[in-house]
PDB file of N, CA and C in Angstrom:
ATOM      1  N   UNK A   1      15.881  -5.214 -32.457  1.00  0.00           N
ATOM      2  CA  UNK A   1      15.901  -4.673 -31.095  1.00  0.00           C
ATOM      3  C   UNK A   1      15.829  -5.827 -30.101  1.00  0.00           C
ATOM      4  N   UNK A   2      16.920  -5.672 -28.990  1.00  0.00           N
ATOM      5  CA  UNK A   2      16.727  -6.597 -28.229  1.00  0.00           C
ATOM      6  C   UNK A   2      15.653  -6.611 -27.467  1.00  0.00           C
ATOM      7  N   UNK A   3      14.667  -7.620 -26.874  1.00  0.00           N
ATOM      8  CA  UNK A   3      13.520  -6.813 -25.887  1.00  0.00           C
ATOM      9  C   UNK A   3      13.577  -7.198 -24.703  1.00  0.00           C
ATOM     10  N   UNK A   4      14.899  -7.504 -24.102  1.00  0.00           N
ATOM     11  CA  UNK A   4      15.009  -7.682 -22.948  1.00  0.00           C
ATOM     12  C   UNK A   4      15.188  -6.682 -22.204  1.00  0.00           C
ATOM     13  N   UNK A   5      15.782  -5.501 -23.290  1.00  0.00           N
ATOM     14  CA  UNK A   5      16.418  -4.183 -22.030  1.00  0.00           C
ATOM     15  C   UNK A   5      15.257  -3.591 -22.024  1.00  0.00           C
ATOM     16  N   UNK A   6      15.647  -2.494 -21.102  1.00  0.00           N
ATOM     17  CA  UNK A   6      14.305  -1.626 -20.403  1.00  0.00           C
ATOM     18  C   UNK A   6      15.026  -0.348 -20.065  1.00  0.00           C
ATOM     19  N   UNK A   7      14.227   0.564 -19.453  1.00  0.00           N
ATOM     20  CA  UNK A   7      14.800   2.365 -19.351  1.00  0.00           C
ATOM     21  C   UNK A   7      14.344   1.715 -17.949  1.00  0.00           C
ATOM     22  N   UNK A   8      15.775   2.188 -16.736  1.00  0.00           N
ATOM     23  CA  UNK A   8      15.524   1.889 -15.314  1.00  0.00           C
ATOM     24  C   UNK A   8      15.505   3.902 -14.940  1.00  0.00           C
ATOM     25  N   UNK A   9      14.353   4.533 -14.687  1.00  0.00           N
ATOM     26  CA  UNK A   9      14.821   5.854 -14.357  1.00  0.00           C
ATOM     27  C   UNK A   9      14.606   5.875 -12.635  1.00  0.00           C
ATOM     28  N   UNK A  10      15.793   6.776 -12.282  1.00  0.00           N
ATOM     29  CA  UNK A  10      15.928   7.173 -11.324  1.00  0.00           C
ATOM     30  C   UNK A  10      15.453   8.259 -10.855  1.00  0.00           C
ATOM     31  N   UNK A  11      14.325   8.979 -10.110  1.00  0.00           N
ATOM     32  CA  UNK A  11      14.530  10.581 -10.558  1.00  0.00           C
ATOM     33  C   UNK A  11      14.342  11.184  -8.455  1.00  0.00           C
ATOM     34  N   UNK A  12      14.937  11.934  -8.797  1.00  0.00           N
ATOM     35  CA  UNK A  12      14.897  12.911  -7.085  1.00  0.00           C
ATOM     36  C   UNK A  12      13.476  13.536  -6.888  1.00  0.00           C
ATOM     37  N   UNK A  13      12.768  13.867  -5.961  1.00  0.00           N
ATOM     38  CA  UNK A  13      12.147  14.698  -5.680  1.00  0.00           C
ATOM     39  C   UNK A  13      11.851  15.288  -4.742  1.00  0.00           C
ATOM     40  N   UNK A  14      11.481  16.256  -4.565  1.00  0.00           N
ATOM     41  CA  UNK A  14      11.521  17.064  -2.929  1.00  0.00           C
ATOM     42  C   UNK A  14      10.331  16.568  -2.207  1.00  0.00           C
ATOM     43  N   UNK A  15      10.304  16.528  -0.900  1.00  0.00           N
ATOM     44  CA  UNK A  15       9.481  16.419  -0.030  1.00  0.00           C
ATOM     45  C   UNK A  15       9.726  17.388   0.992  1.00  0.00           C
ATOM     46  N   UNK A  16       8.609  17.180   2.195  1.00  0.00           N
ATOM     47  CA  UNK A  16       8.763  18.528   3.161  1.00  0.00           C
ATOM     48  C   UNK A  16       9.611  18.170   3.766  1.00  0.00           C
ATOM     49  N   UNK A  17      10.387  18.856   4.642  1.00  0.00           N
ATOM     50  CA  UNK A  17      11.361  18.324   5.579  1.00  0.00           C
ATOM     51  C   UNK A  17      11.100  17.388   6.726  1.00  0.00           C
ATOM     52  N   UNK A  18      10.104  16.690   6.647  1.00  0.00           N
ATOM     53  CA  UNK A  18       9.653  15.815   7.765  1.00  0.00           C
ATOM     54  C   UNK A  18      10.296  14.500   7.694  1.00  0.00           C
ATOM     55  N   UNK A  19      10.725  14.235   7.893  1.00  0.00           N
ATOM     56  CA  UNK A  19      11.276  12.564   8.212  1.00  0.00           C
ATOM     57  C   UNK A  19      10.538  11.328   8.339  1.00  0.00           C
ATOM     58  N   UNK A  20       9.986  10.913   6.965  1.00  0.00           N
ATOM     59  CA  UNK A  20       9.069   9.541   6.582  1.00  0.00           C
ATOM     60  C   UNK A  20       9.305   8.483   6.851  1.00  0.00           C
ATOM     61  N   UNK A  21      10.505   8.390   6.878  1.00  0.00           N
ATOM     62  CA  UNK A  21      11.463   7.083   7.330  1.00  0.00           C
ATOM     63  C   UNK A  21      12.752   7.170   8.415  1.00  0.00           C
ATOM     64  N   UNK A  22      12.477   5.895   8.967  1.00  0.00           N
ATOM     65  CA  UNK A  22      13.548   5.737   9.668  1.00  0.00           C
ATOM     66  C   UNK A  22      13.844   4.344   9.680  1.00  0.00           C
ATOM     67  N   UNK A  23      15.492   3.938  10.977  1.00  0.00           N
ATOM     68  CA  UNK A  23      15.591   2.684  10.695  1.00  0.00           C
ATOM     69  C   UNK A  23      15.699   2.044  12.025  1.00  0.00           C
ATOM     70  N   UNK A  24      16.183   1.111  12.356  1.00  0.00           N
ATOM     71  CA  UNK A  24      15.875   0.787  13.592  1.00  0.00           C
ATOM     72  C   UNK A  24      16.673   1.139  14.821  1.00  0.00           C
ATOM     73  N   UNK A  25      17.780   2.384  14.713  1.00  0.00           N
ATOM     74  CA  UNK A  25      18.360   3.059  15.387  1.00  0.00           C
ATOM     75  C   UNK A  25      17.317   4.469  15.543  1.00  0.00           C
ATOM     76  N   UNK A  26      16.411   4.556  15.141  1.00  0.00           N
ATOM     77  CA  UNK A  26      16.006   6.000  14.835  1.00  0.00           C
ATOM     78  C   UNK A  26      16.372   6.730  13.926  1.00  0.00           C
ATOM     79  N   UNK A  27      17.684   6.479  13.092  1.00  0.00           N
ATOM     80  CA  UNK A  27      18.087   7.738  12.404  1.00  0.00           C
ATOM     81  C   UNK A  27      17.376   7.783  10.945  1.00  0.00           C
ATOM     82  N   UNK A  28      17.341   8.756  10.544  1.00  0.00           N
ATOM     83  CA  UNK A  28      17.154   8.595   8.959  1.00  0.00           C
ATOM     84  C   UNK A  28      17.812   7.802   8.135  1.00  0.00           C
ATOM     85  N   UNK A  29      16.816   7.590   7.155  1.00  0.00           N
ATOM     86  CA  UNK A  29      17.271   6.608   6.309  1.00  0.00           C
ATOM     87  C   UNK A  29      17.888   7.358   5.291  1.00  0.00           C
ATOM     88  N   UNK A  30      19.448   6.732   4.710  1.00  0.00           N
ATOM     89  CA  UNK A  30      19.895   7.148   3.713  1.00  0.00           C
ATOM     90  C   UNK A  30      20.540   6.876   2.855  1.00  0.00           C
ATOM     91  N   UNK A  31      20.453   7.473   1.744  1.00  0.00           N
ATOM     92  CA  UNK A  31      21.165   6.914  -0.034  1.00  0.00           C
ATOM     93  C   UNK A  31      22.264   8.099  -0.616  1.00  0.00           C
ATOM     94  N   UNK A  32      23.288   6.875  -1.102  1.00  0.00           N
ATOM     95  CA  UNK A  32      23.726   7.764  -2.092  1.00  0.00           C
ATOM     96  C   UNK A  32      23.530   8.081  -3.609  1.00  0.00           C
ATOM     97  N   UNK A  33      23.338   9.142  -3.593  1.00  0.00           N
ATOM     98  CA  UNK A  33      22.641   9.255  -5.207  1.00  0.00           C
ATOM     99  C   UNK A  33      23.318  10.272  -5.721  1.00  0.00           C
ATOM    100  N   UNK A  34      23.957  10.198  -7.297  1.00  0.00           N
ATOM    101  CA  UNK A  34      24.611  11.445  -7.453  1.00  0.00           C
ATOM    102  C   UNK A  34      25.986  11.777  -6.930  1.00  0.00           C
ATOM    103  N   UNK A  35      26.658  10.819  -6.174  1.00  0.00           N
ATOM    104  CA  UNK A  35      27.398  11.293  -5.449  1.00  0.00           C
ATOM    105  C   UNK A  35      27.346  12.022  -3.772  1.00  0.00           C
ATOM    106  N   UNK A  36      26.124  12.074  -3.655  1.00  0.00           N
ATOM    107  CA  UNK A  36      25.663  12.852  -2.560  1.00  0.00           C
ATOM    108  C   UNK A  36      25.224  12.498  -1.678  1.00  0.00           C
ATOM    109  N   UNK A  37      25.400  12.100  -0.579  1.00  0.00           N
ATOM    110  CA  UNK A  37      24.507  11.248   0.374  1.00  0.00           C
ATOM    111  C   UNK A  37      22.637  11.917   1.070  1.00  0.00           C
ATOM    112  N   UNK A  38      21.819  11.446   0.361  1.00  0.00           N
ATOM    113  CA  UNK A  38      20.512  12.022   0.421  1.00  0.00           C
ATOM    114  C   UNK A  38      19.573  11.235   1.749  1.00  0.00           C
ATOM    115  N   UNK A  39      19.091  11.663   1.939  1.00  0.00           N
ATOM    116  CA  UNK A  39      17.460  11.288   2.750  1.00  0.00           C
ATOM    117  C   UNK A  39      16.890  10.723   2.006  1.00  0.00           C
ATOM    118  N   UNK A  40      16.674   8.811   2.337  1.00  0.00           N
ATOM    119  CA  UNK A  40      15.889   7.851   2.083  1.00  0.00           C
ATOM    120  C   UNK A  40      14.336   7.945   1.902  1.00  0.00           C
ATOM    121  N   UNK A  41      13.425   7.597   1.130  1.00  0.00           N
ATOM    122  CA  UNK A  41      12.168   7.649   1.947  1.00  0.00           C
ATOM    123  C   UNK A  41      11.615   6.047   1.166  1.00  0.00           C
ATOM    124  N   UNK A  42      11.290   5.142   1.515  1.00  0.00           N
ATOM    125  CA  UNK A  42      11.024   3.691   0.896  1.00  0.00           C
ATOM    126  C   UNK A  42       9.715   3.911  -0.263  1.00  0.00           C
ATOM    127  N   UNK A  43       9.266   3.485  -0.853  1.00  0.00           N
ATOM    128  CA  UNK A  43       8.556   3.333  -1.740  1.00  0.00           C
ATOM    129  C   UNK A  43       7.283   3.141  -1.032  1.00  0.00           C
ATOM    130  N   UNK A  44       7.208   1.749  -0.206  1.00  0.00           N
ATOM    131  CA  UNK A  44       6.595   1.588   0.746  1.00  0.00           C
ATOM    132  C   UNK A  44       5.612   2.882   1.742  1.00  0.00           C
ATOM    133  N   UNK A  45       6.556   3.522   2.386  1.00  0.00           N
ATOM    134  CA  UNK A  45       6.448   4.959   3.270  1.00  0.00           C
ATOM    135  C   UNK A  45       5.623   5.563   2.032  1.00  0.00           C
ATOM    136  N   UNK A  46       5.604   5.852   0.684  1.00  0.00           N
ATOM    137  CA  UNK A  46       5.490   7.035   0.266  1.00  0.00           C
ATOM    138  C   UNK A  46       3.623   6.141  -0.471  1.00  0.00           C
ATOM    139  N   UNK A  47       3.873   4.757  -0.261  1.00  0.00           N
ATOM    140  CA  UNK A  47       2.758   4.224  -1.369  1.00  0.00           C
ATOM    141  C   UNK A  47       1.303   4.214  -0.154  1.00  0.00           C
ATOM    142  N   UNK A  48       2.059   4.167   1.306  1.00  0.00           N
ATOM    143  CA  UNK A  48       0.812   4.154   2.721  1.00  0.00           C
ATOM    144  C   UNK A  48       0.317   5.736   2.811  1.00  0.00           C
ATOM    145  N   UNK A  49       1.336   6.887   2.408  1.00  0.00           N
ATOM    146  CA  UNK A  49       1.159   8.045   2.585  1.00  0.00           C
ATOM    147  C   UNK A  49      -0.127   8.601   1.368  1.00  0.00           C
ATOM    148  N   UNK A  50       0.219   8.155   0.367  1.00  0.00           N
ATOM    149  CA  UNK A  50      -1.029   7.785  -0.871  1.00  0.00           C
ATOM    150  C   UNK A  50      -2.410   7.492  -0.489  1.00  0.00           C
ATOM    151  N   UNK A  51      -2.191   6.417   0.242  1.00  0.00           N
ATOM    152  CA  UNK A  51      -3.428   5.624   0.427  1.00  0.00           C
ATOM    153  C   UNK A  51      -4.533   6.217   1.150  1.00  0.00           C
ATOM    154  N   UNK A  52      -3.497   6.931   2.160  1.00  0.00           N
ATOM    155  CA  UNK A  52      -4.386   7.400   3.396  1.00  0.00           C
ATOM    156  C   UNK A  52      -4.380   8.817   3.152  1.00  0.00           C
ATOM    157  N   UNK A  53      -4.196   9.213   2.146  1.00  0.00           N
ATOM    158  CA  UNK A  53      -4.412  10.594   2.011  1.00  0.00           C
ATOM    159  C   UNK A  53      -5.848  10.996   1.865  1.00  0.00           C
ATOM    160  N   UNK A  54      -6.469  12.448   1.737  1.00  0.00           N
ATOM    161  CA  UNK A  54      -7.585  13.186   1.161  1.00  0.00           C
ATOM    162  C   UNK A  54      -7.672  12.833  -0.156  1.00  0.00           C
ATOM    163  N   UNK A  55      -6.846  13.302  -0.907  1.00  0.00           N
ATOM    164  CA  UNK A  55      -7.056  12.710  -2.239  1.00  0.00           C
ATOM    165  C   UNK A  55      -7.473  11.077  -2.804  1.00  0.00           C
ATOM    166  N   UNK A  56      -6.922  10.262  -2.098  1.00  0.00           N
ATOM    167  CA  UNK A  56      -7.631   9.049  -2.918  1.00  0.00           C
ATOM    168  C   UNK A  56      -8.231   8.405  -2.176  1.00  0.00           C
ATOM    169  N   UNK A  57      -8.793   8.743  -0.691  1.00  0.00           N
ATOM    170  CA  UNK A  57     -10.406   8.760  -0.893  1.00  0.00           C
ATOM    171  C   UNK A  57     -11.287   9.685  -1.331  1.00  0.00           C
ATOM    172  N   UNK A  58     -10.885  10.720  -1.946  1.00  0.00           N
ATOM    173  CA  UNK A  58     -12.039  11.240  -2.337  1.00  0.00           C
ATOM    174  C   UNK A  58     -12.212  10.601  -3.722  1.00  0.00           C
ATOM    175  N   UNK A  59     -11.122  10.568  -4.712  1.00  0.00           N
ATOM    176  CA  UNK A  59     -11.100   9.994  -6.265  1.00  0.00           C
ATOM    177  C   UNK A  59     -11.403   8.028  -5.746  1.00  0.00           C
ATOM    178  N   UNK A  60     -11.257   7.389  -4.877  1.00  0.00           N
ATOM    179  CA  UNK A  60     -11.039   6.095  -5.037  1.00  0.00           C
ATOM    180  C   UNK A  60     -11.817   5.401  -3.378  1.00  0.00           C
ATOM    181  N   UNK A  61     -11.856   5.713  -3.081  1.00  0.00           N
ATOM    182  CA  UNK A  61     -12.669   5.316  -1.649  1.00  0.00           C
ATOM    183  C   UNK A  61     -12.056   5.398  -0.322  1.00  0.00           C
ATOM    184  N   UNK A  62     -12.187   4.358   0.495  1.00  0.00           N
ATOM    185  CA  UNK A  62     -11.146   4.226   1.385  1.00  0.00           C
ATOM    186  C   UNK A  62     -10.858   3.017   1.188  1.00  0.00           C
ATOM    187  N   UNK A  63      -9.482   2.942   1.506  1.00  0.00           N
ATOM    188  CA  UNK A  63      -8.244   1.654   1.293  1.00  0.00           C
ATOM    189  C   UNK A  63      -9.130   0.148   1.379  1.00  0.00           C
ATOM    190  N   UNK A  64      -8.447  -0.533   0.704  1.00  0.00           N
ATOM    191  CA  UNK A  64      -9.099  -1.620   0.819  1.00  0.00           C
ATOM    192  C   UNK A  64      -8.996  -2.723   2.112  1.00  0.00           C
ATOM    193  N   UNK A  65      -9.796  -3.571   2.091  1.00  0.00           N
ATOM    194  CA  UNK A  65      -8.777  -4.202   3.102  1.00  0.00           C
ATOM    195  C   UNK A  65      -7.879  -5.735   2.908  1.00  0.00           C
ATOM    196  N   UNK A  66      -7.407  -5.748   4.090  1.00  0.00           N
ATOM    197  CA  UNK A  66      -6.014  -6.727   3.566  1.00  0.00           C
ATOM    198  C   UNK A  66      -6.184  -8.067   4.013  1.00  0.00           C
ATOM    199  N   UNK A  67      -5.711  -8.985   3.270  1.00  0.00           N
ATOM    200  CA  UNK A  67      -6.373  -9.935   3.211  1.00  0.00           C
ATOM    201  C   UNK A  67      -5.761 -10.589   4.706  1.00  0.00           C
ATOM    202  N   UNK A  68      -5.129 -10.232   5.712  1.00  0.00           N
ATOM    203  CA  UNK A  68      -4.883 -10.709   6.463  1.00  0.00           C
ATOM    204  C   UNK A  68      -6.332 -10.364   7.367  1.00  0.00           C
ATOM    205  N   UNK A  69      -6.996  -9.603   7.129  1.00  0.00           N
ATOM    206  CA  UNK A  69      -8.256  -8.934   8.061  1.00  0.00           C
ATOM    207  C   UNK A  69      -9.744  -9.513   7.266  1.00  0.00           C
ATOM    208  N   UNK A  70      -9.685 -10.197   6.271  1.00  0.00           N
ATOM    209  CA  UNK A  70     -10.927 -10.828   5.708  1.00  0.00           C
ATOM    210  C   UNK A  70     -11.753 -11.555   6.761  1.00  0.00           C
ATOM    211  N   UNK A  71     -11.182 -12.055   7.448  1.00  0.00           N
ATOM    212  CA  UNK A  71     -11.967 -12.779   9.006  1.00  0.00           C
ATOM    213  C   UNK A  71     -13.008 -11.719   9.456  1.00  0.00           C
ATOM    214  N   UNK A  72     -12.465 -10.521   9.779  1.00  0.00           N
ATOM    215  CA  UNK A  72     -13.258  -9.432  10.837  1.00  0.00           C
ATOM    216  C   UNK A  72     -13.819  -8.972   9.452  1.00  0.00           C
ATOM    217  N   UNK A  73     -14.734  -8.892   8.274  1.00  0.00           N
ATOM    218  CA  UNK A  73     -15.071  -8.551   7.018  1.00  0.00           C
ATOM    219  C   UNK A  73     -16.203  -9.328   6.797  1.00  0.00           C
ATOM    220  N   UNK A  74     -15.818 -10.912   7.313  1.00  0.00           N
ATOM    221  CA  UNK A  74     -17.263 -11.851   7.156  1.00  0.00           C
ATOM    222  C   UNK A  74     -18.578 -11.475   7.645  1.00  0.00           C
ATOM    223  N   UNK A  75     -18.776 -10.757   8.541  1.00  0.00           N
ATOM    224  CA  UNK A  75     -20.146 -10.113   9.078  1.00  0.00           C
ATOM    225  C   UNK A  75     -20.412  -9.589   8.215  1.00  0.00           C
ATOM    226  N   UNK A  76     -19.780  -8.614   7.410  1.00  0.00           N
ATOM    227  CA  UNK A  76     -20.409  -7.407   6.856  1.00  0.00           C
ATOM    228  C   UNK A  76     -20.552  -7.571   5.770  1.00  0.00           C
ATOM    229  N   UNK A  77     -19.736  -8.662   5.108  1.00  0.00           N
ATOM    230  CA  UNK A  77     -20.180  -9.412   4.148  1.00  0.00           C
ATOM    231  C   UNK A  77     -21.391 -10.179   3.794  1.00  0.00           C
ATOM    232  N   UNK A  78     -21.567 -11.024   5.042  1.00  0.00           N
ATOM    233  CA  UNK A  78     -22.900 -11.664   5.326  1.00  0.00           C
ATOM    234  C   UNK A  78     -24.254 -10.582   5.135  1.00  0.00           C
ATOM    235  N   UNK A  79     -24.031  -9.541   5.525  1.00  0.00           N
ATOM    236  CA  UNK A  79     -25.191  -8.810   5.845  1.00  0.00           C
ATOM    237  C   UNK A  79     -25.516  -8.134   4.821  1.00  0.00           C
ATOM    238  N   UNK A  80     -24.179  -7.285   3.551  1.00  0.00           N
ATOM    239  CA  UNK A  80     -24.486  -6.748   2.504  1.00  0.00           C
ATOM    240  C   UNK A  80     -24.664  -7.666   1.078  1.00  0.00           C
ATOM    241  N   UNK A  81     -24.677  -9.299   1.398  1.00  0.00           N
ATOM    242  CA  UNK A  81     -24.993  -9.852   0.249  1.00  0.00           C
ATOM    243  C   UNK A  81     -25.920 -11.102   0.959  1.00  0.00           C
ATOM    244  N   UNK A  82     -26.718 -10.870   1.771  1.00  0.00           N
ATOM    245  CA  UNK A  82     -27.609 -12.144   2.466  1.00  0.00           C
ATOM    246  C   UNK A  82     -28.508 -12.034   1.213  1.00  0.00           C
ATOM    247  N   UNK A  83     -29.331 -11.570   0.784  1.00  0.00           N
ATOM    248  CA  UNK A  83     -30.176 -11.643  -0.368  1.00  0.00           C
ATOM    249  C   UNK A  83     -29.963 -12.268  -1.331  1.00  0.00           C
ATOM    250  N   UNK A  84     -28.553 -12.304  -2.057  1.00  0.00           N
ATOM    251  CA  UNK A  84     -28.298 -12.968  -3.039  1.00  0.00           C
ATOM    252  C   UNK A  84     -27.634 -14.735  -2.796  1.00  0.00           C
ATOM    253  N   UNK A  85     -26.559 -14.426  -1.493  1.00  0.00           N
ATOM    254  CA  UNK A  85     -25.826 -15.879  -1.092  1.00  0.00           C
ATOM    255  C   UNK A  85     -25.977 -16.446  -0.097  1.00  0.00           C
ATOM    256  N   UNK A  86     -26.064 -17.125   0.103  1.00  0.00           N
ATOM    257  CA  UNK A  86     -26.313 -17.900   1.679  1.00  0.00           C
ATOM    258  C   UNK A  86     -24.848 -17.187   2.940  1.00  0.00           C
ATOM    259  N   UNK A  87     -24.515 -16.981   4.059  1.00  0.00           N
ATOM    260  CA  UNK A  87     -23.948 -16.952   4.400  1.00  0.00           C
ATOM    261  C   UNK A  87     -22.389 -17.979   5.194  1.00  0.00           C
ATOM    262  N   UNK A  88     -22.813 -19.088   4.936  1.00  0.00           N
ATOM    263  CA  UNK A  88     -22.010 -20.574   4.303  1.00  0.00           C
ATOM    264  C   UNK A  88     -20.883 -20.360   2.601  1.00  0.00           C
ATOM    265  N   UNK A  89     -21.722 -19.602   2.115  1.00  0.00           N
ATOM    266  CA  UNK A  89     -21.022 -20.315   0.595  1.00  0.00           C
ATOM    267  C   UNK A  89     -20.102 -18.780   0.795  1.00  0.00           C
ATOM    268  N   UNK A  90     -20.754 -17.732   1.377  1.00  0.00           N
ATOM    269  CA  UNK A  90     -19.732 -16.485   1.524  1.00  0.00           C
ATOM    270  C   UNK A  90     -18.370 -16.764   2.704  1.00  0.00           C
ATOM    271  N   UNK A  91     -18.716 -17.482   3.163  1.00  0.00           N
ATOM    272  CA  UNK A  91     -17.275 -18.052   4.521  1.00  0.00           C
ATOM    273  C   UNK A  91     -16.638 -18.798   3.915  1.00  0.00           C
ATOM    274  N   UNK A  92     -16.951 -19.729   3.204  1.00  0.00           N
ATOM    275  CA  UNK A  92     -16.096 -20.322   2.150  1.00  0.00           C
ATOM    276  C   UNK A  92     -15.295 -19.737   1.191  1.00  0.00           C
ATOM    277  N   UNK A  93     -16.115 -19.031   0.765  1.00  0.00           N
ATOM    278  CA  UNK A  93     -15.710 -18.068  -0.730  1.00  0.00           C
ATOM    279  C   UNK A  93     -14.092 -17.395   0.157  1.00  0.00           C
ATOM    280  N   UNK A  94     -14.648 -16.574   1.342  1.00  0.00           N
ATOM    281  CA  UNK A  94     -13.393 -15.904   2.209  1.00  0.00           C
ATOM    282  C   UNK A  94     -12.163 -16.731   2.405  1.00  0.00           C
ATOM    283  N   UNK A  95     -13.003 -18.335   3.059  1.00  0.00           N
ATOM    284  CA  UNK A  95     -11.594 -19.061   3.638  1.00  0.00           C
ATOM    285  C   UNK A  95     -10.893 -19.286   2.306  1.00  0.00           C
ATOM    286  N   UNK A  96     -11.098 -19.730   1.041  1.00  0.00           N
ATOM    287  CA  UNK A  96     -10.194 -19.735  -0.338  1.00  0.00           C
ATOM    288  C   UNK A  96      -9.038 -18.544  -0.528  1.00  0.00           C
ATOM    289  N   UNK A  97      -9.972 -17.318  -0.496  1.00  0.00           N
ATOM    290  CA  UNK A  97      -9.112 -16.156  -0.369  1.00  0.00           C
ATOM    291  C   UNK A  97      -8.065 -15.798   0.401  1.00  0.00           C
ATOM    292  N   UNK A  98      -7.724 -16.349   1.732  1.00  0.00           N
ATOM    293  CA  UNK A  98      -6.810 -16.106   2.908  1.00  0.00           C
ATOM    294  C   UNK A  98      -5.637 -17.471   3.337  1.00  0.00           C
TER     295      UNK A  98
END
Protein backbone atom coordinates (compact mmCIF):
# COMPACT_ATOMS: atom_id res chain seq x y z
CA UNK A 1 0.00 0.00 0.00
CA UNK A 2 1.14 3.22 -0.95
CA UNK A 3 0.96 5.62 2.22
CA UNK A 4 1.02 8.65 0.66
CA UNK A 5 -2.67 8.67 -0.55
CA UNK A 6 -5.43 9.69 1.69
CA UNK A 7 -9.57 9.75 1.41
CA UNK A 8 -10.12 13.76 0.63
CA UNK A 9 -14.15 13.76 1.55
CA UNK A 10 -16.22 16.37 0.50
CA UNK A 11 -19.63 16.33 2.08
CA UNK A 12 -22.74 19.14 1.82
CA UNK A 13 -24.66 20.13 4.66
CA UNK A 14 -27.58 22.25 5.40
CA UNK A 15 -27.54 25.27 7.38
CA UNK A 16 -30.31 27.88 8.19
CA UNK A 17 -30.83 30.22 5.56
CA UNK A 18 -28.83 32.97 7.11
CA UNK A 19 -25.87 34.15 5.30
CA UNK A 20 -22.43 33.33 7.35
CA UNK A 21 -20.35 34.60 4.81
CA UNK A 22 -19.72 37.14 2.64
CA UNK A 23 -17.11 38.83 0.42
CA UNK A 24 -15.98 42.09 0.01
CA UNK A 25 -18.75 43.24 -2.36
CA UNK A 26 -21.34 42.05 0.16
CA UNK A 27 -22.56 39.23 -1.80
CA UNK A 28 -22.51 35.70 -0.79
CA UNK A 29 -19.96 33.60 -1.00
CA UNK A 30 -20.00 30.89 -3.57
CA UNK A 31 -18.94 27.29 -4.83
CA UNK A 32 -19.41 25.03 -7.32
CA UNK A 33 -20.06 21.67 -6.13
CA UNK A 34 -21.75 18.93 -7.96
CA UNK A 35 -22.23 20.85 -10.76
CA UNK A 36 -24.34 23.32 -8.96
CA UNK A 37 -23.42 26.58 -7.92
CA UNK A 38 -23.97 26.52 -3.89
CA UNK A 39 -23.65 29.02 -0.90
CA UNK A 40 -20.08 29.23 0.48
CA UNK A 41 -19.65 29.22 4.18
CA UNK A 42 -15.50 29.17 5.11
CA UNK A 43 -14.39 26.74 7.57
CA UNK A 44 -13.19 29.62 9.41
CA UNK A 45 -17.06 31.26 9.73
CA UNK A 46 -18.30 27.87 10.83
CA UNK A 47 -15.04 27.01 13.41
CA UNK A 48 -15.84 31.04 15.32
CA UNK A 49 -19.60 29.97 15.19
CA UNK A 50 -18.41 26.72 17.39
CA UNK A 51 -16.50 28.55 19.65
CA UNK A 52 -18.88 31.03 20.68
CA UNK A 53 -21.64 28.92 20.90
CA UNK A 54 -23.78 27.55 24.22
CA UNK A 55 -22.54 24.35 23.69
CA UNK A 56 -18.79 24.57 24.06
CA UNK A 57 -18.85 26.66 26.80
CA UNK A 58 -20.82 24.71 28.58
CA UNK A 59 -18.72 21.17 27.60
CA UNK A 60 -15.24 23.29 27.31
CA UNK A 61 -15.21 26.80 28.87
CA UNK A 62 -14.96 29.97 27.27
CA UNK A 63 -12.60 30.44 24.23
CA UNK A 64 -9.26 30.78 24.90
CA UNK A 65 -7.33 33.60 24.41
CA UNK A 66 -5.14 34.60 21.51
CA UNK A 67 -1.92 35.02 21.69
CA UNK A 68 -2.03 38.34 20.13
CA UNK A 69 -3.95 39.53 23.59
CA UNK A 70 -1.41 37.76 26.16
CA UNK A 71 -0.25 41.44 27.07
CA UNK A 72 -3.87 42.45 28.53
CA UNK A 73 -3.71 38.57 30.42
CA UNK A 74 -0.43 39.54 32.42
CA UNK A 75 -2.42 41.05 35.38
CA UNK A 76 -4.50 38.25 35.82
CA UNK A 77 -1.92 36.09 35.49
CA UNK A 78 0.13 37.83 38.07
CA UNK A 79 -2.64 37.70 40.52
CA UNK A 80 -3.88 33.95 39.96
CA UNK A 81 -0.30 32.51 40.30
CA UNK A 82 1.53 35.27 42.77
CA UNK A 83 1.86 32.45 45.38
CA UNK A 84 3.68 30.13 43.45
CA UNK A 85 5.91 32.67 40.80
CA UNK A 86 7.23 35.85 41.16
CA UNK A 87 5.53 38.22 38.83
CA UNK A 88 8.96 38.95 36.69
CA UNK A 89 9.55 35.26 35.74
CA UNK A 90 5.54 35.22 34.67
CA UNK A 91 6.22 38.46 32.10
CA UNK A 92 8.92 36.67 30.81
CA UNK A 93 7.40 33.33 30.58
CA UNK A 94 4.48 35.62 28.37
CA UNK A 95 7.10 37.72 26.38
CA UNK A 96 8.63 33.99 24.97
CA UNK A 97 5.11 33.09 24.10
CA UNK A 98 4.16 36.21 21.78
Amino acid sequence: MNERNFVNFHVLISHSPSCLNRDDMNMQKTAVFGGTTRVRISSQSLKRAIRFSDYYREQLGNPSVRTRDLGLLEQRLVEALQDRFDADLIGKALALMS
